[in-house]
Protein backbone atom coordinates (compact mmCIF):
# COMPACT_ATOMS: atom_id res chain seq x y z
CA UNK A 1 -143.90 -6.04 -14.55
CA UNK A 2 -144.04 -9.22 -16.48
CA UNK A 3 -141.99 -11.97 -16.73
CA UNK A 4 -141.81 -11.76 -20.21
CA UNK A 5 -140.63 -8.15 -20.65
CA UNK A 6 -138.07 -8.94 -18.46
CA UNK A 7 -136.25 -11.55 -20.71
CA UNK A 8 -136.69 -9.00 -23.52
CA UNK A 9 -135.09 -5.68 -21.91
CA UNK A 10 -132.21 -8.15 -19.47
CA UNK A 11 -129.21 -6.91 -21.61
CA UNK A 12 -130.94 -2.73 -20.81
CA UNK A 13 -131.15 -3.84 -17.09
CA UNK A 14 -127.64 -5.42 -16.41
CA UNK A 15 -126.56 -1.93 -18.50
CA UNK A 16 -128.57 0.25 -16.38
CA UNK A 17 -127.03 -1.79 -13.13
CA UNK A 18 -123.00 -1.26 -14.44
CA UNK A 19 -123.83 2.60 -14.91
CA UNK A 20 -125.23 2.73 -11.28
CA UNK A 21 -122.42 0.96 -9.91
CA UNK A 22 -120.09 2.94 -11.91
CA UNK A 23 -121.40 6.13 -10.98
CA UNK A 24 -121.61 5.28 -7.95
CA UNK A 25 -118.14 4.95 -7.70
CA UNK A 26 -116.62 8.04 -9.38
CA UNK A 27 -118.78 9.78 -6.86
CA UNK A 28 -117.25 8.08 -4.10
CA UNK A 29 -113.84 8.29 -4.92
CA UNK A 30 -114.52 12.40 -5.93
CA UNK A 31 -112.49 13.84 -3.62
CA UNK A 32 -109.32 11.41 -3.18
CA UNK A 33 -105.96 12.48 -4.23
CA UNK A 34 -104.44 10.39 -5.43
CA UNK A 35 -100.56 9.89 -5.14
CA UNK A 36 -98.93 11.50 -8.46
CA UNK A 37 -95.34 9.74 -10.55
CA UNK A 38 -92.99 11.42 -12.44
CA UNK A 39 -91.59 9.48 -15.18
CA UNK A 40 -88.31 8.50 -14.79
CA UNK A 41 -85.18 10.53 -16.45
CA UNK A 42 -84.27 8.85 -19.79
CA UNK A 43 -80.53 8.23 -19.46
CA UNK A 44 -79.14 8.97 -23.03
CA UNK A 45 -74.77 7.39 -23.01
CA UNK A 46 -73.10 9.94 -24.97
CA UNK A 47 -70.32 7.87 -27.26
CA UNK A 48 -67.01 8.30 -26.04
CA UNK A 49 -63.41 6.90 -27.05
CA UNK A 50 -62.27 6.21 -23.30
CA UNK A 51 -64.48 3.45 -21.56
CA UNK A 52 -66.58 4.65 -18.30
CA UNK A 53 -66.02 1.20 -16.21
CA UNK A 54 -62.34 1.16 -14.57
CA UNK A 55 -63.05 -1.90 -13.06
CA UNK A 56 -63.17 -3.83 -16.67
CA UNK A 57 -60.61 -1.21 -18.65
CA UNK A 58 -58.11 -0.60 -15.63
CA UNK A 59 -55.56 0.39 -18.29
CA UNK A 60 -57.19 2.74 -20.71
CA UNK A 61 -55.48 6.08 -19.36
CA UNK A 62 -52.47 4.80 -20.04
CA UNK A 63 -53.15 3.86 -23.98
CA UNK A 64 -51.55 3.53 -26.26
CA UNK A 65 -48.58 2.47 -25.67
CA UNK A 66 -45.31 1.16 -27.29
CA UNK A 67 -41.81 -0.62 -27.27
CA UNK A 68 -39.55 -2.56 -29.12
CA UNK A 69 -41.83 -3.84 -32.01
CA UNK A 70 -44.74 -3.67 -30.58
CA UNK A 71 -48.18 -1.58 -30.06
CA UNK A 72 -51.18 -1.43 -27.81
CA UNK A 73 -53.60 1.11 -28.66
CA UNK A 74 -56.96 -0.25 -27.15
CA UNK A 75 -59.10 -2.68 -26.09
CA UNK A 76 -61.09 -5.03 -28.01
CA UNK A 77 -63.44 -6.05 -24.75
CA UNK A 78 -63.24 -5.80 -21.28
CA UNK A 79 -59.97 -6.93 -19.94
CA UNK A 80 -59.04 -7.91 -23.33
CA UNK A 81 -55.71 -6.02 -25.02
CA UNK A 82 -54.77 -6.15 -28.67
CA UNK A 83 -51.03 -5.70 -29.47
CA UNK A 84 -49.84 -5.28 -32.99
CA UNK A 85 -46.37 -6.72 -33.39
CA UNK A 86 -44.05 -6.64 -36.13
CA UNK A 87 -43.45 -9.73 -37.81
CA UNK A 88 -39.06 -10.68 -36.40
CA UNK A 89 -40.70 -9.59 -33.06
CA UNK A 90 -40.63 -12.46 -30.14
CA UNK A 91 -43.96 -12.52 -28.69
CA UNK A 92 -42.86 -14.14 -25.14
CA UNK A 93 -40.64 -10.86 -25.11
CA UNK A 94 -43.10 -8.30 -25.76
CA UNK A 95 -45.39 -10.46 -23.33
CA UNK A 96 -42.78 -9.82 -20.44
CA UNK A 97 -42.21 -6.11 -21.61
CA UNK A 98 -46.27 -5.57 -21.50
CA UNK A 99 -46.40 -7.63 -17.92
CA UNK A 100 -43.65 -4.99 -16.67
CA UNK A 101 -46.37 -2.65 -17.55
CA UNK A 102 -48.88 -3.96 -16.26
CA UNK A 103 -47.05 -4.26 -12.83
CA UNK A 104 -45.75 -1.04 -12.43
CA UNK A 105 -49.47 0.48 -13.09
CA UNK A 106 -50.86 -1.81 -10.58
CA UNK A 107 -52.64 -4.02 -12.16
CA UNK A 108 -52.70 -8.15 -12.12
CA UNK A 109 -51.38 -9.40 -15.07
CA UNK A 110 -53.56 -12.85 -14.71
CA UNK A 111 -56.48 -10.38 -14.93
CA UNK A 112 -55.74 -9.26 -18.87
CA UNK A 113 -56.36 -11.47 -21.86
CA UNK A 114 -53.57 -10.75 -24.76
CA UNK A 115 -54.01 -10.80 -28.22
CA UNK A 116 -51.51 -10.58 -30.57
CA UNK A 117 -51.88 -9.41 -33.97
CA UNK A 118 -49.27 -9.21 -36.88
CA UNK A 119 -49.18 -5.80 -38.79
């Protein structure tokens, strides 16, 4: 074989070299099993009015509630509750009324953020 021809048939040769290698090995690796994933279950939330977390909605089973003036009927975030007052309502009132609440549901009133909110 010539020198020449050589130069003029390289890119057949390195070609004919990947297929041998290849085929060499998918014969090789013929008989191996090999190890077999499922995918993993999609989780799909299905919407619902009451919150899934307790730890960050502690109160939601016991919404809505109401007193004197006042209304709580859910939460705007996580340890976040909107009241509606009425407008000849005292706030530091209702605020004592809705700690009382709190308390007697065990949970720590330093925990909740309150927003008011004139109706």
């Amino acid at each position: 074989m010539n020198l020449k021809n050589f130069y003029k048939y390289r890119l057949i040769i390195i070609l004919v070299i990947v297929v041998v290698f290849l085929g060499m090995t998918k014969l090789r690796y013929k008989n191996v099993k090999w190890e077999e994933l499922e995918p993993a279950p999609t989780v799909v939330p299905s919407p619902t009015r009451a919150p899934q977390i307790n730890n960050n909605y502690p109160l939601w089973e016991f919404i809505p509630y109401s007193g004197d003036g006042f209304k709580i009927d859910h939460y705007t975030e996580p340890l976040v509750l909107t009241i509606k007052i009425d407008d000849e309502v005292d706030e530091e009132m209702v605020m004592e009324e809705i700690y009382n609440w709190m308390r007697e549901n065990k949970v720590a009133t330093e925990s909740h953020k309150l927003i008011f909110e004139k109706e």
